[in-house]
N, C-alpha and C. Protein backbone atom coordinates (compact mmCIF):
# COMPACT_ATOMS: atom_id res chain seq x y z
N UNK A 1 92.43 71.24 83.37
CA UNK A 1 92.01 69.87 83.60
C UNK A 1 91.40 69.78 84.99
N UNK A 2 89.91 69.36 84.74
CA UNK A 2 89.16 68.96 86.09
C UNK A 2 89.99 67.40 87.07
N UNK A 3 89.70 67.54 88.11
CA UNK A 3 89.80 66.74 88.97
C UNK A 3 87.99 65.87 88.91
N UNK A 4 88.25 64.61 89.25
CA UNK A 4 86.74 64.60 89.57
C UNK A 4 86.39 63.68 90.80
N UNK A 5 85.88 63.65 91.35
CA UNK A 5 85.48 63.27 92.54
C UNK A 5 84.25 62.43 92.60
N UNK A 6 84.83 61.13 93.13
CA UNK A 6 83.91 59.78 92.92
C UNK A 6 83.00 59.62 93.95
N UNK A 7 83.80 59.69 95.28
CA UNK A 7 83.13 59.37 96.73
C UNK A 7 84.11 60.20 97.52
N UNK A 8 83.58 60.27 99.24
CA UNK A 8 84.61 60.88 99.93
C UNK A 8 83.88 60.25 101.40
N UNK A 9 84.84 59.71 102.18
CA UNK A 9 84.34 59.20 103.24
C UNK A 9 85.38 60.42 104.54
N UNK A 10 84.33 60.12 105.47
CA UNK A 10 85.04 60.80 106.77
C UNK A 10 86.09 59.83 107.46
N UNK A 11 87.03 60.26 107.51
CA UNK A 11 87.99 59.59 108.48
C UNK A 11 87.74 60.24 109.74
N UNK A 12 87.91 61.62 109.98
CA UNK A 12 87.85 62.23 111.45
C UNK A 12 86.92 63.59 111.14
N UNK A 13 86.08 63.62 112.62
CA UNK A 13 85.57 65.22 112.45
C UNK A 13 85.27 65.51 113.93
N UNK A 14 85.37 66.58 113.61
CA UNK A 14 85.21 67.74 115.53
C UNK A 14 85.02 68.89 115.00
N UNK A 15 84.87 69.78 115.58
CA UNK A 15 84.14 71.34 115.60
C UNK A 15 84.94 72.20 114.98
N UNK A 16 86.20 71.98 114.65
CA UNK A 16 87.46 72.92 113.95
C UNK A 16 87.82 71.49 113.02
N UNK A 17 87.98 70.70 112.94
CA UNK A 17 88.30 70.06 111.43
C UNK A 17 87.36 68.74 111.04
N UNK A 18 87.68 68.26 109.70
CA UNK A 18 87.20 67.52 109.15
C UNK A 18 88.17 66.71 108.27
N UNK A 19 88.70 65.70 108.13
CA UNK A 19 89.84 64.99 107.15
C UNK A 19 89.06 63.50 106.61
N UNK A 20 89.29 64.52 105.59
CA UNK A 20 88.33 62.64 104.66
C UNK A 20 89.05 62.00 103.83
N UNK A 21 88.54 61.33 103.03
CA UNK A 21 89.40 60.25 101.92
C UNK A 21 88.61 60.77 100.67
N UNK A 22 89.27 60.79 99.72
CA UNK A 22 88.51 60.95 98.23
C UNK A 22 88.99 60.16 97.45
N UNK A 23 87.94 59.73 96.95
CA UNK A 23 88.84 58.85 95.78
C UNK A 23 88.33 59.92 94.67
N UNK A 24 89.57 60.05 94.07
CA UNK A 24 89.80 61.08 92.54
C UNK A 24 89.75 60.51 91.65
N UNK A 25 89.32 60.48 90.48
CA UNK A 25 90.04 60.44 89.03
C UNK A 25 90.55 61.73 88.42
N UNK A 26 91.64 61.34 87.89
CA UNK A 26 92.96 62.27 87.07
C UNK A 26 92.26 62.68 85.50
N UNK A 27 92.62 63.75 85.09
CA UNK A 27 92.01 63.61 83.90
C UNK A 27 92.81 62.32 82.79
N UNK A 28 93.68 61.91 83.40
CA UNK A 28 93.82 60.65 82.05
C UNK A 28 93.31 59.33 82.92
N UNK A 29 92.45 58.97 83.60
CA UNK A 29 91.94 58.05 84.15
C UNK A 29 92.24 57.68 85.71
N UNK A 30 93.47 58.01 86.14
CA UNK A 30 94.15 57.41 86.92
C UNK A 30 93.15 57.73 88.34
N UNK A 31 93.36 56.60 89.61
CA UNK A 31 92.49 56.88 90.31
C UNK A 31 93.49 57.54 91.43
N UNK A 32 93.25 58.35 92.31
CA UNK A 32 93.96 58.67 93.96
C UNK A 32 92.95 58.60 95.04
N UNK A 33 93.86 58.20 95.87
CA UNK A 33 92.81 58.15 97.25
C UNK A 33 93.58 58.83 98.06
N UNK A 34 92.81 60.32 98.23
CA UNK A 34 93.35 61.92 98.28
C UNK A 34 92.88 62.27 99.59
N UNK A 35 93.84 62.81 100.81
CA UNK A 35 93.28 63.31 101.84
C UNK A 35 92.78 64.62 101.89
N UNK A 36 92.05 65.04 102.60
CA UNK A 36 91.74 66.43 102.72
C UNK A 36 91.11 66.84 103.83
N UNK A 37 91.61 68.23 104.28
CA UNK A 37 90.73 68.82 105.78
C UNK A 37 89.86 69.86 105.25
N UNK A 38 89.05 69.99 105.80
CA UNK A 38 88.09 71.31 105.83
C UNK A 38 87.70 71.69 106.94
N UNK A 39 88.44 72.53 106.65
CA UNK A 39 87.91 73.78 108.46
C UNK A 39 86.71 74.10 108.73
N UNK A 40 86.54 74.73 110.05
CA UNK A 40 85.67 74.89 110.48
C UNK A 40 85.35 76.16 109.86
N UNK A 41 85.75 77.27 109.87
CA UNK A 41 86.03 78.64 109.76
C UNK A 41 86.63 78.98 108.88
N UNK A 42 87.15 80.41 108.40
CA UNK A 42 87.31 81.50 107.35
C UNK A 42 88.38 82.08 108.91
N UNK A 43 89.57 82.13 108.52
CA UNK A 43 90.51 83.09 109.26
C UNK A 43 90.10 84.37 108.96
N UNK A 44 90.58 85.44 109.48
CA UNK A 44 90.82 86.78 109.51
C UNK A 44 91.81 87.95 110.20
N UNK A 45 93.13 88.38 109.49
CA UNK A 45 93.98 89.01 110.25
C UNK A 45 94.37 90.04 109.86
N UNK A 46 95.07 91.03 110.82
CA UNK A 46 95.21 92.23 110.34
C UNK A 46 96.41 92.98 110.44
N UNK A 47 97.08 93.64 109.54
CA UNK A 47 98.62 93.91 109.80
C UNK A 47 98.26 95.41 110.01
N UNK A 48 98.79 95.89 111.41
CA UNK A 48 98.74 97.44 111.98
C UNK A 48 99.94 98.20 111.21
N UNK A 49 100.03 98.87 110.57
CA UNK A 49 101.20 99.81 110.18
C UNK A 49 101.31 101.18 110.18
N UNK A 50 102.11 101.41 111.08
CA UNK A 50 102.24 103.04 111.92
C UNK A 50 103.94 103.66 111.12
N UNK A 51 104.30 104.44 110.84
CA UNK A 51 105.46 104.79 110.57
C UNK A 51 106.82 103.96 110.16
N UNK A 52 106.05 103.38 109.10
CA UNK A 52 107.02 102.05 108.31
C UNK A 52 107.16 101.03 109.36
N UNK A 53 106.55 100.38 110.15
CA UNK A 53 106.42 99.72 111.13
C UNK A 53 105.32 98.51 111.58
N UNK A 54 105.11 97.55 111.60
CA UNK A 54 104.27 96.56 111.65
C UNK A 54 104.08 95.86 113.03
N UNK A 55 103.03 95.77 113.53
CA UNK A 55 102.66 95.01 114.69
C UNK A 55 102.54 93.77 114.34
N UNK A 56 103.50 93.13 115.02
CA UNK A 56 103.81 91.66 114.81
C UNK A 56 104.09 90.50 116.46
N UNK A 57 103.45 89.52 116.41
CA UNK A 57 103.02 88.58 117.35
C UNK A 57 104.61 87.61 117.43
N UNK A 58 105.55 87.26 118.53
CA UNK A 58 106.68 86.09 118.32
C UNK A 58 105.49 85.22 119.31
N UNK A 59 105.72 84.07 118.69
CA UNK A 59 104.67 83.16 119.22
C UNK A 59 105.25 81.74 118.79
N UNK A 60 105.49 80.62 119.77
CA UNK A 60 105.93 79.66 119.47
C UNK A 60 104.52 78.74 118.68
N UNK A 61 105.34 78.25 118.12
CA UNK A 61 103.53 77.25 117.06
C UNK A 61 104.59 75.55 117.58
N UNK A 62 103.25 74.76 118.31
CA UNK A 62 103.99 73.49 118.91
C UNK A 62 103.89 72.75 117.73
N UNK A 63 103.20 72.84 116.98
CA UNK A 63 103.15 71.61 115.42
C UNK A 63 104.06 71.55 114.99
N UNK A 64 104.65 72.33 114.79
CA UNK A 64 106.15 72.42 114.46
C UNK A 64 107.52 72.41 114.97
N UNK A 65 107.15 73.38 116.56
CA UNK A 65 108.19 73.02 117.57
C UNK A 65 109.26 74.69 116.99
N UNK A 66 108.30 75.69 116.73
CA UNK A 66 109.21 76.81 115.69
C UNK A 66 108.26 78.21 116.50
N UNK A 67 109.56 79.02 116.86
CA UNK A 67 109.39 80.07 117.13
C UNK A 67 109.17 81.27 115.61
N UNK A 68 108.18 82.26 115.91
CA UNK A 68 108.64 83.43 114.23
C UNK A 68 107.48 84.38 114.80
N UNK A 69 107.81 85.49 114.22
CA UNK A 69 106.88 86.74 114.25
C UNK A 69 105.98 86.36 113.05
N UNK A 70 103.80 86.59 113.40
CA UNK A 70 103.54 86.48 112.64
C UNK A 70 102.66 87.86 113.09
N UNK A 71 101.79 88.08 111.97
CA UNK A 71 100.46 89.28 112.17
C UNK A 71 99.53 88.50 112.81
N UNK A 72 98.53 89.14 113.55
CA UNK A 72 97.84 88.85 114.47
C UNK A 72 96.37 88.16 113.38
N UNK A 73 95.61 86.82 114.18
CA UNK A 73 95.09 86.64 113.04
C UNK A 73 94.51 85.29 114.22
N UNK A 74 93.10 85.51 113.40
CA UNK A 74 92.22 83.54 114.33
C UNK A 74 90.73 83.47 113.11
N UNK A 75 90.39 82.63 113.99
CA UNK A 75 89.27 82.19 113.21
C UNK A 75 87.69 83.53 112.98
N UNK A 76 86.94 83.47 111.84
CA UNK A 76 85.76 84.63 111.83
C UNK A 76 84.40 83.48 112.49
N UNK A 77 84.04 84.10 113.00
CA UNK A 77 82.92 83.70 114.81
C UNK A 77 81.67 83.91 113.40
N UNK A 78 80.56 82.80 113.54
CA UNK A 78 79.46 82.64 112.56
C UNK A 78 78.77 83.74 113.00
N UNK A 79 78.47 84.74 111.62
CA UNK A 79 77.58 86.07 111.49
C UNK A 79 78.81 87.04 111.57
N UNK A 80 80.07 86.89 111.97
CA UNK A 80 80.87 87.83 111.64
C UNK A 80 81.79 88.23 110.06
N UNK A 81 81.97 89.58 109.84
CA UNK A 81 82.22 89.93 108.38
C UNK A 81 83.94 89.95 108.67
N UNK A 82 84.79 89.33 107.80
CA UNK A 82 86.38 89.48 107.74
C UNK A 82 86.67 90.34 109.13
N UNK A 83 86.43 91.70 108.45
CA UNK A 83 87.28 92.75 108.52
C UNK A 83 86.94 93.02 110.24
N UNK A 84 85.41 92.33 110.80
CA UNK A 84 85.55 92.83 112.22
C UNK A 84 86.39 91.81 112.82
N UNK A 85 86.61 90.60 112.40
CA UNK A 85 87.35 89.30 112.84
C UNK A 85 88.96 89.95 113.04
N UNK A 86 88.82 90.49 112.20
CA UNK A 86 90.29 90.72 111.83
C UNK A 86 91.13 92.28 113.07
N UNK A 87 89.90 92.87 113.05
CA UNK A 87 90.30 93.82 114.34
C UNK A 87 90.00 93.20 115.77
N UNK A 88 89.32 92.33 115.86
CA UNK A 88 88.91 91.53 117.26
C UNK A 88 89.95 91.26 117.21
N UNK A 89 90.37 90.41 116.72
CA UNK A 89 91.62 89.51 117.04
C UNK A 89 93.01 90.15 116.88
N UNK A 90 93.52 91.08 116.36
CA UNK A 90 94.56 91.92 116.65
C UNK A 90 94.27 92.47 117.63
N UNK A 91 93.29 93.38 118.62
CA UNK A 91 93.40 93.26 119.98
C UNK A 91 93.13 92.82 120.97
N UNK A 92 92.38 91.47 120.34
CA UNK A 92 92.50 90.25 121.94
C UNK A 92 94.44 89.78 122.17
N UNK A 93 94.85 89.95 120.45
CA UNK A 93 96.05 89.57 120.57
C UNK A 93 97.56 90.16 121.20
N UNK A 94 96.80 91.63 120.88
CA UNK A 94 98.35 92.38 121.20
C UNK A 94 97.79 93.63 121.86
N UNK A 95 96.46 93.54 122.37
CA UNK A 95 95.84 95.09 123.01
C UNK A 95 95.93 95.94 122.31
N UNK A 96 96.57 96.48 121.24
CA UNK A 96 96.13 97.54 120.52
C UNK A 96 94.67 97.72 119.62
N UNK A 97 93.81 98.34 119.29
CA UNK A 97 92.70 98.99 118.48
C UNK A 97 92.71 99.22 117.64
N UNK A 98 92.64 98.89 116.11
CA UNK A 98 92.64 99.96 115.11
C UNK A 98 91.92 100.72 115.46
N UNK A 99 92.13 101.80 114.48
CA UNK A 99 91.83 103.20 114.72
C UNK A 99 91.44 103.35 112.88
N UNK A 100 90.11 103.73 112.65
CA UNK A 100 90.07 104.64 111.15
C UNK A 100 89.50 103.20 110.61
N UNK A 101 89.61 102.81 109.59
CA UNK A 101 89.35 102.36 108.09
C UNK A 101 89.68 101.21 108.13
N UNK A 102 89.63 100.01 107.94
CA UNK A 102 90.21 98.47 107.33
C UNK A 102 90.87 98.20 105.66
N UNK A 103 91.56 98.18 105.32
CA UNK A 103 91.56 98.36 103.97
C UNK A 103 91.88 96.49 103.66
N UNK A 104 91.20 96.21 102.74
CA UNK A 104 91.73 94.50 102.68
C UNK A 104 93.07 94.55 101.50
N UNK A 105 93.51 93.67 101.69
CA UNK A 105 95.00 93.75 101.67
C UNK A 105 95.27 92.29 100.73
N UNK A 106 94.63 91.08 101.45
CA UNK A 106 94.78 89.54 100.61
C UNK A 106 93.66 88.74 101.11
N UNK A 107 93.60 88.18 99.84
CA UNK A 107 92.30 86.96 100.37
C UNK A 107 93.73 85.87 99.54
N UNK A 108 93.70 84.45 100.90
CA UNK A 108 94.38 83.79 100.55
C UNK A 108 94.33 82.23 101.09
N UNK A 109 94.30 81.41 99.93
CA UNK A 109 93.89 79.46 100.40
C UNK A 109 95.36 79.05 100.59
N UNK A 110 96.08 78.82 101.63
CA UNK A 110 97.78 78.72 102.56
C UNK A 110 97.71 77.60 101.65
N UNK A 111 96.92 76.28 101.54
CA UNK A 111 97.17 75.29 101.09
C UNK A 111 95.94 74.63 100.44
N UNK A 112 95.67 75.03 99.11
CA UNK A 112 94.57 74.55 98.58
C UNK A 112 94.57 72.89 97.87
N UNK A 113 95.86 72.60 97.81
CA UNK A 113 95.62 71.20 97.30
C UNK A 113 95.74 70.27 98.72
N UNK A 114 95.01 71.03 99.88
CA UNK A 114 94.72 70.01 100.78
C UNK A 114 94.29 69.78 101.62
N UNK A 115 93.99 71.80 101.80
CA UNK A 115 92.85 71.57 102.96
C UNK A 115 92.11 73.02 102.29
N UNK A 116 90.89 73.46 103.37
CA UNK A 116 89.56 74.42 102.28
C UNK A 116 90.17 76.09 103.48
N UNK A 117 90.80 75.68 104.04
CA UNK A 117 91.43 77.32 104.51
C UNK A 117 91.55 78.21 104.23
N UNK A 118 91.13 79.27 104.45
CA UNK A 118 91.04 80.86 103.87
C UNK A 118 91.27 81.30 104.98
N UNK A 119 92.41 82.89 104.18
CA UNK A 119 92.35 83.97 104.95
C UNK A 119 91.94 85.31 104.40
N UNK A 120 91.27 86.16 105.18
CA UNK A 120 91.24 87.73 105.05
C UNK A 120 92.25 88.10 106.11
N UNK A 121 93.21 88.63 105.25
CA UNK A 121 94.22 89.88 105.74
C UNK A 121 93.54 91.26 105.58
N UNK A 122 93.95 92.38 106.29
CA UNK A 122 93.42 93.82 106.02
C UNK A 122 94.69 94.48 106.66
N UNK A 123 94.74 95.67 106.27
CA UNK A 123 95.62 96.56 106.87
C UNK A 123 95.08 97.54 107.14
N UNK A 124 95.40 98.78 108.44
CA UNK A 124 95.09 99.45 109.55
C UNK A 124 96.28 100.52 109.42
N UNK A 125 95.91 102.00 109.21
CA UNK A 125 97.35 102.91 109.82
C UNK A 125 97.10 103.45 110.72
N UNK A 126 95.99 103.27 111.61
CA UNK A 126 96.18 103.66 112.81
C UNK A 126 95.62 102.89 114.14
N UNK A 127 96.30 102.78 115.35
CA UNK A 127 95.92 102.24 115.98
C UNK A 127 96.08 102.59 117.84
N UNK A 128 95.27 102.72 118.91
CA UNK A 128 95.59 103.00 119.82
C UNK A 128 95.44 101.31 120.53
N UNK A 129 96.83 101.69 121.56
CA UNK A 129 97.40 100.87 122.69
C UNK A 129 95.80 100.82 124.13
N UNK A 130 94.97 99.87 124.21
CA UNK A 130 94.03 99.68 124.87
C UNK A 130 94.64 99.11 126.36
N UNK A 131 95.72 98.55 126.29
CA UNK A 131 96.34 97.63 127.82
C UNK A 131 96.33 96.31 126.85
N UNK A 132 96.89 95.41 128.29
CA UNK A 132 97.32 93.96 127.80
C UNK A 132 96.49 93.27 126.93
N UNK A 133 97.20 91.85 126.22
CA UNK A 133 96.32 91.68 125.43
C UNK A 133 95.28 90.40 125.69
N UNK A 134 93.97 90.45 125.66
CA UNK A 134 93.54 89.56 126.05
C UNK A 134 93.51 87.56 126.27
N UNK A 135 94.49 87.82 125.04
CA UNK A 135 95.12 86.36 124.87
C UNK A 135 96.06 86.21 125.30
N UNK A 136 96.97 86.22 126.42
CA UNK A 136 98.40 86.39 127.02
C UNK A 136 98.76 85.02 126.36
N UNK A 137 97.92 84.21 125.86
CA UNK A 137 99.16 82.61 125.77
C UNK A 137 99.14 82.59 124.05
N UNK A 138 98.57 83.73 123.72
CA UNK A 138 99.11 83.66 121.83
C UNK A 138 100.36 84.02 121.67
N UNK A 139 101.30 85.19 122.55
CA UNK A 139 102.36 85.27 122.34
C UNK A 139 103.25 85.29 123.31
N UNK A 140 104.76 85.45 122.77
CA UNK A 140 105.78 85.22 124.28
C UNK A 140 105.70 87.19 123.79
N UNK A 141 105.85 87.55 122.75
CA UNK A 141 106.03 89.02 123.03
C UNK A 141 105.19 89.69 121.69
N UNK A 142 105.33 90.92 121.99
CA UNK A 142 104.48 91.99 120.75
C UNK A 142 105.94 93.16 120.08
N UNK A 143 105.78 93.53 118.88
CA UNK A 143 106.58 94.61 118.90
C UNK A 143 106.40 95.06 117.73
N UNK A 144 106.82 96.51 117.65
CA UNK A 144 106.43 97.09 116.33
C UNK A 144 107.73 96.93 115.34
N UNK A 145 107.63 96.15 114.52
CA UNK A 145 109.27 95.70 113.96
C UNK A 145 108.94 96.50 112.42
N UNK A 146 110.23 97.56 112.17
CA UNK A 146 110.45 98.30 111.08
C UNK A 146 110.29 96.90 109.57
N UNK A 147 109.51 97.67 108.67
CA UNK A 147 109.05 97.01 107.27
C UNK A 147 110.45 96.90 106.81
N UNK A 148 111.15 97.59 106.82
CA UNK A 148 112.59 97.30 106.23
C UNK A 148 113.02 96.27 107.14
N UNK A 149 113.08 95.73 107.70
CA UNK A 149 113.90 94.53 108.58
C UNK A 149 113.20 93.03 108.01
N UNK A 150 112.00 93.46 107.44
CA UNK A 150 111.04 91.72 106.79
C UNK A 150 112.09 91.06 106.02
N UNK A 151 112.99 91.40 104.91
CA UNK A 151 113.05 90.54 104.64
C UNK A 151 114.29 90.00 104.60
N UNK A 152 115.17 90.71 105.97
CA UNK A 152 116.10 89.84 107.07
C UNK A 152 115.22 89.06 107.65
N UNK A 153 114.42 88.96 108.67
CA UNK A 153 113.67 88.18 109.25
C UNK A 153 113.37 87.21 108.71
N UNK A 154 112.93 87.08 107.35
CA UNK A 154 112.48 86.07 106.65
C UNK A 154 113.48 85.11 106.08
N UNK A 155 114.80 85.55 105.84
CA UNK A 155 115.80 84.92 105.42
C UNK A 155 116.46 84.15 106.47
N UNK A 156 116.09 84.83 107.52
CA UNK A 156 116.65 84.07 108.41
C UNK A 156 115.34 82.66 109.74
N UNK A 157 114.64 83.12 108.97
CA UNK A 157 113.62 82.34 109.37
C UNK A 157 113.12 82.02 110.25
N UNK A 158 112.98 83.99 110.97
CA UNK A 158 111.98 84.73 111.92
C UNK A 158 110.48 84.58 111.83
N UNK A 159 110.48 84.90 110.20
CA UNK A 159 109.25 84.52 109.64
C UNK A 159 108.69 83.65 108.95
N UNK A 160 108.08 82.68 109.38
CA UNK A 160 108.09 81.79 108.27
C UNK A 160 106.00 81.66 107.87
N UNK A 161 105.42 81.62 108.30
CA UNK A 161 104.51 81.44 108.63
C UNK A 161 103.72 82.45 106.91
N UNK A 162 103.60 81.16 106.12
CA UNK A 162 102.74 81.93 105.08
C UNK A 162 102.08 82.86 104.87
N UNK A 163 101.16 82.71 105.45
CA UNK A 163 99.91 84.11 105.61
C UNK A 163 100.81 85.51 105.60
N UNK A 164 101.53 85.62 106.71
CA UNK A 164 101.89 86.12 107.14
C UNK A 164 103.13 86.93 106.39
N UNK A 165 103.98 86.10 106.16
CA UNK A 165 104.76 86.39 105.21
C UNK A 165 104.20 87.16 102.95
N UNK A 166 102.71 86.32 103.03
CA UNK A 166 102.19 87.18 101.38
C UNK A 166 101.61 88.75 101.46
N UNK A 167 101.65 88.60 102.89
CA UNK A 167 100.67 90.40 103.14
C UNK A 167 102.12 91.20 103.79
N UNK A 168 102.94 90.55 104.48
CA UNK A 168 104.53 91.74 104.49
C UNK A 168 104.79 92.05 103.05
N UNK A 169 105.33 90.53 102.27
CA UNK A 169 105.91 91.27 101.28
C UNK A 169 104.68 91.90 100.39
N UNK A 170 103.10 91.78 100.42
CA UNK A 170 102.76 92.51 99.49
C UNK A 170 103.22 94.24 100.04
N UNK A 171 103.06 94.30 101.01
CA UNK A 171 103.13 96.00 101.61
C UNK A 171 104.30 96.31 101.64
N UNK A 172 105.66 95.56 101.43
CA UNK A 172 106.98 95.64 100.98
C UNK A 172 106.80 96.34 99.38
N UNK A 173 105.85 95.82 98.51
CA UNK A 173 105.95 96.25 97.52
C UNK A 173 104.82 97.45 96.84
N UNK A 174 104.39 97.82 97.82
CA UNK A 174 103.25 98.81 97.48
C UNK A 174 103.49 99.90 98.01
């Protein structure tokens, strides 16, 4: 069953979002007046994994007011492809380099009934330590935390952070 879409006005816009109004019809008639954001950008992030081991970001997120380890990960810069987004930003984030190959891992919409967000995840098995990381205020720390410990972390709600959490456990299970 289609959604269909009558009108859509702007409530707010700036250079990273957009939140409008839609008025919907339901497929049995009914009308909604439906919010929605659309980003600016296409994310891109990348999980490093060295000897059952994952490079992972603790980084407080203020929207929430919640500390958690996530994979390193920002917005893809116009004319850039995923996979270089995705190594830029794992070492502006944590100074390390991949090293070798990108392999993509998840393409994923965090929240499609409400905003147009995408991510490219990729995964990396090798990587050299370059020095600090160019973003010092993305995290309070960096560390290579063993794949067997995810899904303590997650239960206890180290990890919470979607993205982040569908590309551990996919590599939990592969």
């Amino acid at each position: 069953m289609r959604w269909k879409i009558h009108s859509e006005r702007t409530l707010y816009r700036d250079q990273w979002v957009h939140l409008a109004s839609a008025d919907v019809e339901l497929p049995d008639g009914r009308h909604l007046d439906h919010r929605l954001i659309r980003t600016a950008a296409p994310g891109a992030g990348l999980a490093i994994v060295i000897d059952a081991r994952v490079l992972l970001i603790w980084r407080h997120r203020f929207i929430t007011d919640s500390w958690g380890w996530e994979i390193p990960q920002g917005s893809i810069r116009a004319g850039e492809d995923p996979a270089t987004a995705a190594a830029r930003e794992a070492e502006e984030e944590t100074g390390w380099r991949a090293q070798g190959p990108l392999t993509p891992l998840l393409y994923t919409q965090p929240s499609p009934g409400l905003m147009t967000s995408e991510h490219h995840i990729y995964t990396a098995h090798d990587a050299t330590h370059i020095g600090q990381p160019e973003d010092q205020h993305e995290s309070q720390k960096i560390a290579w935390v063993p794949l067997a410990d995810v899904p303590a972390l997650i239960a206890k709600r180290d990890i919470v952070a979607g993205t982040t959490i569908a590309a551990l456990c996919l590599m939990l299970i592969d």
